[in-house]
PDB file of N, CA and C in Angstrom:
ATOM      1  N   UNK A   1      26.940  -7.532  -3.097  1.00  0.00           N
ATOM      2  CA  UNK A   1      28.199  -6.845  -2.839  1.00  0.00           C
ATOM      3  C   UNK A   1      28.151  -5.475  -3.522  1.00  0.00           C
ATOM      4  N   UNK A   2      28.749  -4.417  -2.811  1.00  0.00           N
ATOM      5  CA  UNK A   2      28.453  -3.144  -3.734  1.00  0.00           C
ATOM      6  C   UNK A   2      29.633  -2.785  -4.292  1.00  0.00           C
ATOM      7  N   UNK A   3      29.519  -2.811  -5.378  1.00  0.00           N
ATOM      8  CA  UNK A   3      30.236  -2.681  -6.768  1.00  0.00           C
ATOM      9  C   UNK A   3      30.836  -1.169  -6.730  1.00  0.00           C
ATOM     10  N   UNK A   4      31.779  -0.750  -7.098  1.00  0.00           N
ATOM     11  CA  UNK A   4      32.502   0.762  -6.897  1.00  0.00           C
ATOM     12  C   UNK A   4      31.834   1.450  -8.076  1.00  0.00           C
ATOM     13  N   UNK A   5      31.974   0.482  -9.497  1.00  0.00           N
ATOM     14  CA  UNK A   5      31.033   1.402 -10.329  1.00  0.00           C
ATOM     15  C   UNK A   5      29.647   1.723 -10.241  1.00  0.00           C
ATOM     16  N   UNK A   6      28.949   1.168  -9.370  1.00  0.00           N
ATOM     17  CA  UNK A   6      27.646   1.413  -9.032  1.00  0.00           C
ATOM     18  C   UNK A   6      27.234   2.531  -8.224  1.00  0.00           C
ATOM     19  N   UNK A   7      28.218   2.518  -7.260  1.00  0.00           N
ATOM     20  CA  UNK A   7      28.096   4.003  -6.356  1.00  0.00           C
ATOM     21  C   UNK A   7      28.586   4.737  -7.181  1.00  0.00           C
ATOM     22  N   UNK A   8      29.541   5.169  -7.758  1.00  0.00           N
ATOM     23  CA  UNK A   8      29.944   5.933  -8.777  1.00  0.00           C
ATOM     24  C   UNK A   8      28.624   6.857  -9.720  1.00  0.00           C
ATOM     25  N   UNK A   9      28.118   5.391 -10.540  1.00  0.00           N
ATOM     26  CA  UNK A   9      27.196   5.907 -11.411  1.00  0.00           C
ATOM     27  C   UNK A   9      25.598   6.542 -10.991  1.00  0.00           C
ATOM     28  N   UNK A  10      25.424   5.734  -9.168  1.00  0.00           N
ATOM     29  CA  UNK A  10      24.595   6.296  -8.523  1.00  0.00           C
ATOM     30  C   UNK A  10      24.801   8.155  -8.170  1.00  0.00           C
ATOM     31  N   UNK A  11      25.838   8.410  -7.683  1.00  0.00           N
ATOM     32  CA  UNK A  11      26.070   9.593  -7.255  1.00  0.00           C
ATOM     33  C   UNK A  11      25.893  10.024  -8.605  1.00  0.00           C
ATOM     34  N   UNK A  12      26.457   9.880  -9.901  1.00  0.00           N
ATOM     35  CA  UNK A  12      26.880  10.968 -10.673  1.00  0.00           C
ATOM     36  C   UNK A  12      25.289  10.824 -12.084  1.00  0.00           C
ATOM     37  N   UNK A  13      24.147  10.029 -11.638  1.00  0.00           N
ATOM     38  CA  UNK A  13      22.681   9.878 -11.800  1.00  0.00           C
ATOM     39  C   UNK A  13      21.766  10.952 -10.803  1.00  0.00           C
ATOM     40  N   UNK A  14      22.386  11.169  -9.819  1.00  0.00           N
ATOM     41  CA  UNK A  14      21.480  12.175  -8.887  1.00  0.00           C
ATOM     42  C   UNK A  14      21.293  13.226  -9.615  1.00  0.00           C
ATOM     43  N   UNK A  15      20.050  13.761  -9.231  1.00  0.00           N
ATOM     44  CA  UNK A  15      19.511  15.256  -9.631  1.00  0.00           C
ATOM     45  C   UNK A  15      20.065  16.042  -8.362  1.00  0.00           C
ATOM     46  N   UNK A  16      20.468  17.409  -9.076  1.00  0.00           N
ATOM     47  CA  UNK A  16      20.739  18.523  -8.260  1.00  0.00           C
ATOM     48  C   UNK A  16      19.852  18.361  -7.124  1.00  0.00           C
ATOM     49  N   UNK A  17      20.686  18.998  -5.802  1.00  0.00           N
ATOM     50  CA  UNK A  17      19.606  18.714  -4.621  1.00  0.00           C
ATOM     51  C   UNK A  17      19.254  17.541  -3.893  1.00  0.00           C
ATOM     52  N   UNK A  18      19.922  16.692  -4.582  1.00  0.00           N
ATOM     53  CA  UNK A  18      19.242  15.071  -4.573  1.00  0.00           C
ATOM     54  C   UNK A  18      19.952  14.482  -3.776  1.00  0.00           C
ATOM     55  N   UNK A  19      19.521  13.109  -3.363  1.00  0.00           N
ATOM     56  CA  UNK A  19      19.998  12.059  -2.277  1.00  0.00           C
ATOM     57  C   UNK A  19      20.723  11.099  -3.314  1.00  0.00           C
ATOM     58  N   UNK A  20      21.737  10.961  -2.659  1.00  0.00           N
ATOM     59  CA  UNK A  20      22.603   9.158  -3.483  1.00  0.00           C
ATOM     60  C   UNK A  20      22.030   8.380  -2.112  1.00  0.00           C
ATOM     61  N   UNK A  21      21.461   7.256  -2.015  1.00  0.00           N
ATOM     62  CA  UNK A  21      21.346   6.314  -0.829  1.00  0.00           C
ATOM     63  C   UNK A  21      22.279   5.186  -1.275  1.00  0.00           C
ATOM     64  N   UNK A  22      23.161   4.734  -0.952  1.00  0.00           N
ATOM     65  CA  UNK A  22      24.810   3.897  -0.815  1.00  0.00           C
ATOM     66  C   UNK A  22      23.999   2.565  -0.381  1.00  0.00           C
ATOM     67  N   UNK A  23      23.840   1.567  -0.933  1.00  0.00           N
ATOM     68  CA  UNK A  23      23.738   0.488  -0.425  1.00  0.00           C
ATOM     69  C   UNK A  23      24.748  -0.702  -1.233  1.00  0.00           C
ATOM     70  N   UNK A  24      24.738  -2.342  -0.383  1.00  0.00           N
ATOM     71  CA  UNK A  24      25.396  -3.226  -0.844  1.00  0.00           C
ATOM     72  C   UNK A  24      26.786  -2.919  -0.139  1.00  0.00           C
ATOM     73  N   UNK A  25      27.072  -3.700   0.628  1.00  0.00           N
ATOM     74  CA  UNK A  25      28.820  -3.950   1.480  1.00  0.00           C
ATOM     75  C   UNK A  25      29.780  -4.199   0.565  1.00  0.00           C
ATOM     76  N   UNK A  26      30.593  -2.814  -0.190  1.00  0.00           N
ATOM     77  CA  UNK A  26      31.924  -3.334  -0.668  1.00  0.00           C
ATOM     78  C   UNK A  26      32.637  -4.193  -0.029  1.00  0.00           C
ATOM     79  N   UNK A  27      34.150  -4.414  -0.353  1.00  0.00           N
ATOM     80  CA  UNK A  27      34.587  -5.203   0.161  1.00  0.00           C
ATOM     81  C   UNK A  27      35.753  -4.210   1.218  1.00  0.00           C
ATOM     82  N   UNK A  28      35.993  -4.254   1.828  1.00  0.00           N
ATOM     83  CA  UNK A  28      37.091  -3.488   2.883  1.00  0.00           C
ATOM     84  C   UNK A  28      38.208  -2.530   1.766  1.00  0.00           C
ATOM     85  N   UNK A  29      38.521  -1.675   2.131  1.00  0.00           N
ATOM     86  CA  UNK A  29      39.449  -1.221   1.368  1.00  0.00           C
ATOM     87  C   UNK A  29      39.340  -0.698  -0.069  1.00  0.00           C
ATOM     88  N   UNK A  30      37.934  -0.804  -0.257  1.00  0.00           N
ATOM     89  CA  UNK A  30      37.090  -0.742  -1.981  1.00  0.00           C
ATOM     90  C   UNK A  30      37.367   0.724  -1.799  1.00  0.00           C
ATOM     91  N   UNK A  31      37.870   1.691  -2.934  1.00  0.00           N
ATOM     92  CA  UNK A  31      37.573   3.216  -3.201  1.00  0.00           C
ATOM     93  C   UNK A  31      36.532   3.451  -4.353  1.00  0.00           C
ATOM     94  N   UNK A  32      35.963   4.684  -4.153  1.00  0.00           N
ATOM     95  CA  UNK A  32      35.106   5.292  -5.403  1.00  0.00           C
ATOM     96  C   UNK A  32      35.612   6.852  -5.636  1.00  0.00           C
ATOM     97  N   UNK A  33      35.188   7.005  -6.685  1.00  0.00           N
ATOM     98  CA  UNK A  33      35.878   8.424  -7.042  1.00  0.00           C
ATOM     99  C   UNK A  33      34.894   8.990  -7.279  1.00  0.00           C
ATOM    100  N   UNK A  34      34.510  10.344  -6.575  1.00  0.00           N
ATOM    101  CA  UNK A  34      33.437  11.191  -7.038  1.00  0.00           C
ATOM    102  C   UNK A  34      33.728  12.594  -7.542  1.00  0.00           C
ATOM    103  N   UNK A  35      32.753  13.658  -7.832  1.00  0.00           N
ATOM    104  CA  UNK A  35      32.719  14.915  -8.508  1.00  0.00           C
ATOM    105  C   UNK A  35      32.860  15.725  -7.379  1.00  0.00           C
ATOM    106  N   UNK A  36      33.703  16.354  -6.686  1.00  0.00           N
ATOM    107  CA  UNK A  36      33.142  17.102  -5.465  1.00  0.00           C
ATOM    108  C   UNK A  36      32.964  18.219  -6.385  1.00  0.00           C
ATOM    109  N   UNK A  37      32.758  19.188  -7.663  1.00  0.00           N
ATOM    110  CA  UNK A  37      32.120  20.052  -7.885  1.00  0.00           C
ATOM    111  C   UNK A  37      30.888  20.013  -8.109  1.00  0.00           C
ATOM    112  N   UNK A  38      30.313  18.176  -8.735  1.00  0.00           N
ATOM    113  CA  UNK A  38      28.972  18.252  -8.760  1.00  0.00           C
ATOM    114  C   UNK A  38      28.600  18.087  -6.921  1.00  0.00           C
ATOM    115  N   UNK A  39      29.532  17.474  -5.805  1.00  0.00           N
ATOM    116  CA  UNK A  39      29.162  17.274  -4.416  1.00  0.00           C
ATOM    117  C   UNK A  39      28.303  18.634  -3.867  1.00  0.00           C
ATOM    118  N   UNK A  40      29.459  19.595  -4.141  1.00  0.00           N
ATOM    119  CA  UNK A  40      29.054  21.112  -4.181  1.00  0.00           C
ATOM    120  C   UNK A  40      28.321  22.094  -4.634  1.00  0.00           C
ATOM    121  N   UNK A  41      28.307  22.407  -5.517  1.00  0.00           N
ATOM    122  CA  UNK A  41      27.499  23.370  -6.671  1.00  0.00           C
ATOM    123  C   UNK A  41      26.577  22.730  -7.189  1.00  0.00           C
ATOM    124  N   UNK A  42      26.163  20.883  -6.734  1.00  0.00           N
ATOM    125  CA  UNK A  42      24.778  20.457  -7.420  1.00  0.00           C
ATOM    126  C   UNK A  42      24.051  20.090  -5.866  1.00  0.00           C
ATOM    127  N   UNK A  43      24.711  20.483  -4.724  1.00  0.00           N
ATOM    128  CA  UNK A  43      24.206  20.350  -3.271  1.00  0.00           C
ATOM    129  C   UNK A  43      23.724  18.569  -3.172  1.00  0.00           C
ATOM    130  N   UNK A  44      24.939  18.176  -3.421  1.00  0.00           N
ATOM    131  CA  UNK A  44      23.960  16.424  -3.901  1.00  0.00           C
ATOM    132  C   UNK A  44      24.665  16.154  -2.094  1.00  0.00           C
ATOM    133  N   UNK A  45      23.703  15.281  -1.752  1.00  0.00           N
ATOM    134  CA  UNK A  45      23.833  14.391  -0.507  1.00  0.00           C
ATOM    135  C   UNK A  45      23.839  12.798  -0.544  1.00  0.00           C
ATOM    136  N   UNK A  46      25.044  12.415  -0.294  1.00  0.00           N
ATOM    137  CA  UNK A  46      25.534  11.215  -0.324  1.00  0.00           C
ATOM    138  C   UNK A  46      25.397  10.231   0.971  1.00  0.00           C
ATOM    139  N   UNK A  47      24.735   9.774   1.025  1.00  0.00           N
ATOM    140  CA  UNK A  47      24.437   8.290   2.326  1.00  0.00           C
ATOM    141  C   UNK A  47      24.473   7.101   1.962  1.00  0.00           C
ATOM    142  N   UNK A  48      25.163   6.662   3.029  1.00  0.00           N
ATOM    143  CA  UNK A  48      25.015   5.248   3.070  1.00  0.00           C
ATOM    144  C   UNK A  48      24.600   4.620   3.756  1.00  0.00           C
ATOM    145  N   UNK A  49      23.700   3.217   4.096  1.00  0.00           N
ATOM    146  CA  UNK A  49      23.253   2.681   4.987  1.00  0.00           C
ATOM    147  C   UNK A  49      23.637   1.231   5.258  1.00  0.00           C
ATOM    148  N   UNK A  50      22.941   0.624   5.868  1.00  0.00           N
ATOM    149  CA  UNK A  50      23.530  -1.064   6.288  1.00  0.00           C
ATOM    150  C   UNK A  50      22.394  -1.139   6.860  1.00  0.00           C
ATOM    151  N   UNK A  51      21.555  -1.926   6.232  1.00  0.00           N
ATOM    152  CA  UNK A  51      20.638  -2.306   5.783  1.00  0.00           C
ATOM    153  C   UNK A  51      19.496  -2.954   6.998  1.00  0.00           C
ATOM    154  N   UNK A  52      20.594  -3.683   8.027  1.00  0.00           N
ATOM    155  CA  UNK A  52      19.999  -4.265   9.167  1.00  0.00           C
ATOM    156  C   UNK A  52      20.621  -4.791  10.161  1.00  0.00           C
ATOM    157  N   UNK A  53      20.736  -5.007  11.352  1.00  0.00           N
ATOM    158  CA  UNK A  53      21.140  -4.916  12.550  1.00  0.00           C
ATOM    159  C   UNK A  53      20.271  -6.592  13.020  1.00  0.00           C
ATOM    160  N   UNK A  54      21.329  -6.708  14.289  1.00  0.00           N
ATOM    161  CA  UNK A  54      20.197  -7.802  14.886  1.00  0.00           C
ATOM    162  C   UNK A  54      18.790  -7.221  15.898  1.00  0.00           C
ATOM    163  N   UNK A  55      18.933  -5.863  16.484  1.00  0.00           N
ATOM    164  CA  UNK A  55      17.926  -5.570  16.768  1.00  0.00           C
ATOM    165  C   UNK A  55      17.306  -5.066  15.947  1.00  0.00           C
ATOM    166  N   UNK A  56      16.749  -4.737  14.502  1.00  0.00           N
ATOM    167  CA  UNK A  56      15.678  -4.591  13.593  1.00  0.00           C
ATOM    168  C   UNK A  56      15.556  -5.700  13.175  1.00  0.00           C
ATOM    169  N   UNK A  57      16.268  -6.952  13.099  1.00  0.00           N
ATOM    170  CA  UNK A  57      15.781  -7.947  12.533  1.00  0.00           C
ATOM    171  C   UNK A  57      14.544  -8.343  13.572  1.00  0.00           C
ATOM    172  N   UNK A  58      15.385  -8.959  14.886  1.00  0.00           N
ATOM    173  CA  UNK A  58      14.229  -8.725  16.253  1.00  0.00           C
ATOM    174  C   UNK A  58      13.019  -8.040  15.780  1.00  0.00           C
ATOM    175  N   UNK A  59      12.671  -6.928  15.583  1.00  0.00           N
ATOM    176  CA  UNK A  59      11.915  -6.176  15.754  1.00  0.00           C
ATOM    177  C   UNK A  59      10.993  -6.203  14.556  1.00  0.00           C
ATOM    178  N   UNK A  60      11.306  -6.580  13.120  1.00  0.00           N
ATOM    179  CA  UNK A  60      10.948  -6.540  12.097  1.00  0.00           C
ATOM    180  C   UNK A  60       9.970  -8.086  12.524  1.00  0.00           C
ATOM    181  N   UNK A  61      10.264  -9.228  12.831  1.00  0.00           N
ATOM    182  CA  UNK A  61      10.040 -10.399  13.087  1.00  0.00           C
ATOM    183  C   UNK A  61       8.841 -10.471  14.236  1.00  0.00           C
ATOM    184  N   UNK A  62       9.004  -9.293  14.953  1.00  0.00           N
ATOM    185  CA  UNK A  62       8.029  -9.444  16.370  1.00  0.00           C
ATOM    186  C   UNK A  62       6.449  -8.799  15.871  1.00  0.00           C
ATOM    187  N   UNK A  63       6.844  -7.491  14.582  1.00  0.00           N
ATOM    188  CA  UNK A  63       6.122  -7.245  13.849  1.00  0.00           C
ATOM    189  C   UNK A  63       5.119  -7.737  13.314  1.00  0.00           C
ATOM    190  N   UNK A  64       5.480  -9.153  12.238  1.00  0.00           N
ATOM    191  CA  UNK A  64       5.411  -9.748  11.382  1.00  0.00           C
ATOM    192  C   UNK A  64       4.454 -10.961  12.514  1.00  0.00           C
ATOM    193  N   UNK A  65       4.936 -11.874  13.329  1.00  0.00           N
ATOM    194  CA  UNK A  65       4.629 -12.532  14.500  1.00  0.00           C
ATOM    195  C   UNK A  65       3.407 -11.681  14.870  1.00  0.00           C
ATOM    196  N   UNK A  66       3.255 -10.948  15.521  1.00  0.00           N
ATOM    197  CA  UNK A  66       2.700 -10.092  15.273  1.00  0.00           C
ATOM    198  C   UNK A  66       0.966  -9.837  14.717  1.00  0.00           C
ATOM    199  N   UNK A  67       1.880 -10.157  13.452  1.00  0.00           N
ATOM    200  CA  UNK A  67       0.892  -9.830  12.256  1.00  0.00           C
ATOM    201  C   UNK A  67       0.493  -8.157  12.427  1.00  0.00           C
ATOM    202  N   UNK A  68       1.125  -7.563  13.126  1.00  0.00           N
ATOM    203  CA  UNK A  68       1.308  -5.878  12.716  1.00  0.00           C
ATOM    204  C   UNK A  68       1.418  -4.790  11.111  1.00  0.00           C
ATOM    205  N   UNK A  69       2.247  -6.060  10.442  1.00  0.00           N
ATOM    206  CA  UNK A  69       2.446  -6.042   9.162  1.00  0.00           C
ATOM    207  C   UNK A  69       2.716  -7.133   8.348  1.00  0.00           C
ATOM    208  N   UNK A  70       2.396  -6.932   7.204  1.00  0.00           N
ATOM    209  CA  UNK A  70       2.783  -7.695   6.245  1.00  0.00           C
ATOM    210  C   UNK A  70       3.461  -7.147   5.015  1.00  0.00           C
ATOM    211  N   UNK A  71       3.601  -7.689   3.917  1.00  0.00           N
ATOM    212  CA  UNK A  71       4.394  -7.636   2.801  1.00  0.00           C
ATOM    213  C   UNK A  71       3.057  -6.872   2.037  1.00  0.00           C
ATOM    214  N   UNK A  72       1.906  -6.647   1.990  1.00  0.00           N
ATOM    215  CA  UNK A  72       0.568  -5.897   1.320  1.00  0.00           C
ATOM    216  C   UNK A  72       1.193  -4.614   1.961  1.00  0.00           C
ATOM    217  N   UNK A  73       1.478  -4.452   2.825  1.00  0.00           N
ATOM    218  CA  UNK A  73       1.468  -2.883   4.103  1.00  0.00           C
ATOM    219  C   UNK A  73       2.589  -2.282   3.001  1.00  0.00           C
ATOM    220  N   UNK A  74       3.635  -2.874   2.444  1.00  0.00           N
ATOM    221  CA  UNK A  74       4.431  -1.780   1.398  1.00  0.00           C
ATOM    222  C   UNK A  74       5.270  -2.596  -0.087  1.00  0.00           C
ATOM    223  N   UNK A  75       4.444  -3.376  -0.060  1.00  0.00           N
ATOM    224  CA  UNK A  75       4.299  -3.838  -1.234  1.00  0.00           C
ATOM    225  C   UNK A  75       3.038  -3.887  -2.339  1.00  0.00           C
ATOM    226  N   UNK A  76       3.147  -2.654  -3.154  1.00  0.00           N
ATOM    227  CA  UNK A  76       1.773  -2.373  -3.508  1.00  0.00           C
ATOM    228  C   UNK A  76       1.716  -3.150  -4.627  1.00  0.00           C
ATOM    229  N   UNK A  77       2.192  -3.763  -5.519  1.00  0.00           N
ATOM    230  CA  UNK A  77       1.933  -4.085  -7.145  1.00  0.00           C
ATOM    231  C   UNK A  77       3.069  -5.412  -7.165  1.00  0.00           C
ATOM    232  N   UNK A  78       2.814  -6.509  -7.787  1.00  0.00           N
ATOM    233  CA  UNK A  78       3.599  -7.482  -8.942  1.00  0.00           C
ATOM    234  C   UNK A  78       3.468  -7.497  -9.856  1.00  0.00           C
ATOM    235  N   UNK A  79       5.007  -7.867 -10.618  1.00  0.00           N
ATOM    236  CA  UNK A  79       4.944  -7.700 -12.582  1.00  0.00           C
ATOM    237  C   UNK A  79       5.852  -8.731 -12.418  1.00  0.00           C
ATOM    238  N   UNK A  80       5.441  -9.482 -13.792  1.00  0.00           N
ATOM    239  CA  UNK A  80       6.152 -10.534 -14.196  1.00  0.00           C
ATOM    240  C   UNK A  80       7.624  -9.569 -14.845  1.00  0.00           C
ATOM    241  N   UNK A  81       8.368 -10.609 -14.513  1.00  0.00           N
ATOM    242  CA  UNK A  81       9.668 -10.069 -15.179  1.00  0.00           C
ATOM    243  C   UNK A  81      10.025  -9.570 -16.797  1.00  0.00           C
ATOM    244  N   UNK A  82       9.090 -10.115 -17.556  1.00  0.00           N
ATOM    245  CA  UNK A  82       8.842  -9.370 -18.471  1.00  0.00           C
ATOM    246  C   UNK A  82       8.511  -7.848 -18.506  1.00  0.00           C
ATOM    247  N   UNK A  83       7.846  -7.393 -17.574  1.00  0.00           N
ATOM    248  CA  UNK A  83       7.401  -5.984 -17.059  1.00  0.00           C
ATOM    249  C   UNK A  83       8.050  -5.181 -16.791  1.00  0.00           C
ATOM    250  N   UNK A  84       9.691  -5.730 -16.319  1.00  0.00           N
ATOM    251  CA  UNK A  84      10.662  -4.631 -15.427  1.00  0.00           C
ATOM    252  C   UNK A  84      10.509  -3.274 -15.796  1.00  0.00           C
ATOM    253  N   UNK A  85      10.716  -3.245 -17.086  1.00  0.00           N
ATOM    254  CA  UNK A  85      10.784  -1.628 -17.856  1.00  0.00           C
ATOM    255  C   UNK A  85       9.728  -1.201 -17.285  1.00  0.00           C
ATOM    256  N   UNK A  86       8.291  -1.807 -17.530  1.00  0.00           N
ATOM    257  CA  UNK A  86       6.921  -1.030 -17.190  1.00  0.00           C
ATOM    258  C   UNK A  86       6.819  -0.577 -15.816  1.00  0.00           C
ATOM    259  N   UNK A  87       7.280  -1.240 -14.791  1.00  0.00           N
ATOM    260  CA  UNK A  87       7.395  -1.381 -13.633  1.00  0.00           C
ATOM    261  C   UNK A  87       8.449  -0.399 -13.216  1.00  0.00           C
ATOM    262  N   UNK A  88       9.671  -0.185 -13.451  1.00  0.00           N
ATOM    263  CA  UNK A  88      10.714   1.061 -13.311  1.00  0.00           C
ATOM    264  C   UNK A  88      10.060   2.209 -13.827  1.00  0.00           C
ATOM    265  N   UNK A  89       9.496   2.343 -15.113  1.00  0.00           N
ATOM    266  CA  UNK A  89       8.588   3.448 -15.152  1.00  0.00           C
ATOM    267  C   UNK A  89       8.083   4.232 -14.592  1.00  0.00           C
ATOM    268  N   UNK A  90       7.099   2.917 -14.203  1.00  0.00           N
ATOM    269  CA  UNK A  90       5.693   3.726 -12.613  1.00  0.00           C
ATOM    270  C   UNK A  90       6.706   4.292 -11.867  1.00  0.00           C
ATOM    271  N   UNK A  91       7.411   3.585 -10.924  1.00  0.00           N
ATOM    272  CA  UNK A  91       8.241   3.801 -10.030  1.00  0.00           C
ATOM    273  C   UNK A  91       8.841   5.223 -10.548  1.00  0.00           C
ATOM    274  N   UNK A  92       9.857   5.731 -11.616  1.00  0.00           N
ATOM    275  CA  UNK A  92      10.402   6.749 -11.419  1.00  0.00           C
ATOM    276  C   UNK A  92       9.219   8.003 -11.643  1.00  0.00           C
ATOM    277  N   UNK A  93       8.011   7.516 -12.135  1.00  0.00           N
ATOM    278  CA  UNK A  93       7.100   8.719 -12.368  1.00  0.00           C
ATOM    279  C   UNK A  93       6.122   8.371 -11.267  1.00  0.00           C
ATOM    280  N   UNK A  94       6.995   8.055  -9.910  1.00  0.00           N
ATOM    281  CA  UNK A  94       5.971   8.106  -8.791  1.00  0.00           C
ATOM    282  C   UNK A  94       4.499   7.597  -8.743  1.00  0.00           C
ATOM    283  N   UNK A  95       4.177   6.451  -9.605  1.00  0.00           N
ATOM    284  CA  UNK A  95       2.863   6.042  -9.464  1.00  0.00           C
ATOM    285  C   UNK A  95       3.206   4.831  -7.952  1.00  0.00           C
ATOM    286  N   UNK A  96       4.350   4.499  -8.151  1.00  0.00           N
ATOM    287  CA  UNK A  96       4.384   3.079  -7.858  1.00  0.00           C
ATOM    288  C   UNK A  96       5.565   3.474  -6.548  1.00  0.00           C
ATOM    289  N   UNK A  97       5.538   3.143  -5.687  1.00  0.00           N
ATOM    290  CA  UNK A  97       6.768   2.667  -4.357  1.00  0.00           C
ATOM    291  C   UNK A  97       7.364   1.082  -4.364  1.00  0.00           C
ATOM    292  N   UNK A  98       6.694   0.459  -3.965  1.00  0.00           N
ATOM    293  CA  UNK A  98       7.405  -0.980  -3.919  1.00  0.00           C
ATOM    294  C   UNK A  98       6.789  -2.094  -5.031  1.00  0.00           C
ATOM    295  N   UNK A  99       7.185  -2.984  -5.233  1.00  0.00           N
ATOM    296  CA  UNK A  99       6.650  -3.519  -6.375  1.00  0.00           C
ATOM    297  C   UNK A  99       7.583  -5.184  -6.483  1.00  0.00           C
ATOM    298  N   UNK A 100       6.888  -6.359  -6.177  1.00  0.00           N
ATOM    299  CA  UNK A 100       7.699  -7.413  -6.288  1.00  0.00           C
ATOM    300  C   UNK A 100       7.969  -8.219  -7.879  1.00  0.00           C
ATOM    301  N   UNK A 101       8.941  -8.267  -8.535  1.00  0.00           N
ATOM    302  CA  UNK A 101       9.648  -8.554  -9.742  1.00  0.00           C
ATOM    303  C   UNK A 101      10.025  -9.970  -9.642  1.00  0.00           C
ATOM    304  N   UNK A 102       8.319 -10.943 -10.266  1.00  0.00           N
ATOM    305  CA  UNK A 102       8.432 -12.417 -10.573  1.00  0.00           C
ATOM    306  C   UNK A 102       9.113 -12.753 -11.096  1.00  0.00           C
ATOM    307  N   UNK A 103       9.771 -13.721 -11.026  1.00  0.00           N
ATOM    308  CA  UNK A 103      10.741 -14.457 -12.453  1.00  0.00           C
ATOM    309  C   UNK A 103       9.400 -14.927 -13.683  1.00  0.00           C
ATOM    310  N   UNK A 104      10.252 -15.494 -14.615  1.00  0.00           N
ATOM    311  CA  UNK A 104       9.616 -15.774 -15.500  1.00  0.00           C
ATOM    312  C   UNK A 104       9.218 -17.621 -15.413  1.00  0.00           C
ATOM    313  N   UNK A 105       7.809 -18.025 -15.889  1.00  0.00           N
ATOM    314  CA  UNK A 105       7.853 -19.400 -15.396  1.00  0.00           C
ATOM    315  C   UNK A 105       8.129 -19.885 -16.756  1.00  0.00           C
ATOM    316  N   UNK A 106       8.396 -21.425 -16.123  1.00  0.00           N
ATOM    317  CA  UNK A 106       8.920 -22.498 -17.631  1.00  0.00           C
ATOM    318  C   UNK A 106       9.809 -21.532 -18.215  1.00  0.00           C
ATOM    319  N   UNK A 107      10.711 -21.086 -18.065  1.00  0.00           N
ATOM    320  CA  UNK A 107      11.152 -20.070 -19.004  1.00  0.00           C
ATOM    321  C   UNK A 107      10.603 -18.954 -19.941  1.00  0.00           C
ATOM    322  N   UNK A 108      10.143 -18.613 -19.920  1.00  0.00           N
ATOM    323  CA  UNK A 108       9.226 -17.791 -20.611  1.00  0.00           C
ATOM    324  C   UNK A 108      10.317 -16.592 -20.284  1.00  0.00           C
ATOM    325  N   UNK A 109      10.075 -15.537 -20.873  1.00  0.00           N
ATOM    326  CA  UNK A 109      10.743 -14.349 -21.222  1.00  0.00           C
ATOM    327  C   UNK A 109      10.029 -13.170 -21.522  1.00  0.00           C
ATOM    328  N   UNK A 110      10.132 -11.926 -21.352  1.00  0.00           N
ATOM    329  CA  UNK A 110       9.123 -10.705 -21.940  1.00  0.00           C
ATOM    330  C   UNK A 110      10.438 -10.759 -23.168  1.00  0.00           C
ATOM    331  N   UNK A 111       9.489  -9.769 -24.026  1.00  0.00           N
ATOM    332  CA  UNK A 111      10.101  -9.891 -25.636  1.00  0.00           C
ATOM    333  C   UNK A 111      10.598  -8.766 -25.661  1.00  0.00           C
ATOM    334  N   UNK A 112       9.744  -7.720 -24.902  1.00  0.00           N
ATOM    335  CA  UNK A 112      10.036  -5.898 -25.494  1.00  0.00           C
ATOM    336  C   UNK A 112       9.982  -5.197 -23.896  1.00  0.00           C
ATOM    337  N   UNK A 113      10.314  -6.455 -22.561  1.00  0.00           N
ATOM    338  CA  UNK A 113      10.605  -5.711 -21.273  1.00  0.00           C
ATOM    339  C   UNK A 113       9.386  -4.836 -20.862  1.00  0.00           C
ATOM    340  N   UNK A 114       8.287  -4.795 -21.346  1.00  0.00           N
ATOM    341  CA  UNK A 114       7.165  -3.472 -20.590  1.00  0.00           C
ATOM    342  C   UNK A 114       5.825  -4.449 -20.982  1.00  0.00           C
ATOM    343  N   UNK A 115       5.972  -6.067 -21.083  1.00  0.00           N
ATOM    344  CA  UNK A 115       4.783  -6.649 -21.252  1.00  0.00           C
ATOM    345  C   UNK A 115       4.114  -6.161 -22.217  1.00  0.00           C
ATOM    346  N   UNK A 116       4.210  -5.475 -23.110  1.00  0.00           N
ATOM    347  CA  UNK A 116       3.316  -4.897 -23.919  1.00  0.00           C
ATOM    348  C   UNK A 116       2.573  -3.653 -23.548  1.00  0.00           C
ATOM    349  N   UNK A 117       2.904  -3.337 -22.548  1.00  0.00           N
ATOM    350  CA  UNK A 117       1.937  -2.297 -21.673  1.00  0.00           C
ATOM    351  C   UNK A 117       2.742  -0.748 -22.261  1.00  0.00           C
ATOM    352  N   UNK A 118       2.002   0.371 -22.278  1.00  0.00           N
ATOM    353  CA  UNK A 118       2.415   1.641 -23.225  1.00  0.00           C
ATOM    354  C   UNK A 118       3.807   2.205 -22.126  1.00  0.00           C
TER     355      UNK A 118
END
């Protein structure tokens, strides 16, 4: 569900120039309050999307059936959930695009969130 403070803190996280991409279905009638001086004078562009349709599902599936693609085609890397930090890292310093985020087994836990990794 998309949370009002989340779009909020998304838009007002953008870099000058930058894209907000709006995802998660509030609920009908949900408001958010934004900066229209940062909208303006930081040229930020605000979108939202919806995520999937029954014809991309179709189509995603005929793919897949297929075997056109798989989950390797843009899923480059897994980290145990201990990793998240290490893993958001790559990602914001562009090493990394997609990346699937294991749970932890038997319970197990990361201690310091980046696996130990620098």
């Amino acid at each position: 569900v998309g949370l009002p403070e989340v779009w909020e803190t998304t838009v007002a996280m953008t870099r000058r120039g930058g894209i907000a991409n709006l995802f998660g279905g509030p609920k009908q009638g949900t408001r958010i309050t934004l900066d229209p001086h940062r909208l303006h004078y930081d040229a930020l562009t605000v979108k939202s999307v919806y995520h999937h349709t029954p014809n991309y599902i179709r189509r995603a599936l005929d793919l897949i059936v297929r075997r056109e693609i798989t989950a390797a085609d843009f899923v480059s890397s897994e980290f145990p959930l201990g990793e998240l930090v290490y893993a958001l890292t790559l990602h914001r310093d562009g090493q990394l695009v997609k990346a699937g985020i294991l749970p932890a087994k038997d319970g197990a836990h990361g201690t310091d969130g980046n696996g130990g990794r620098p």
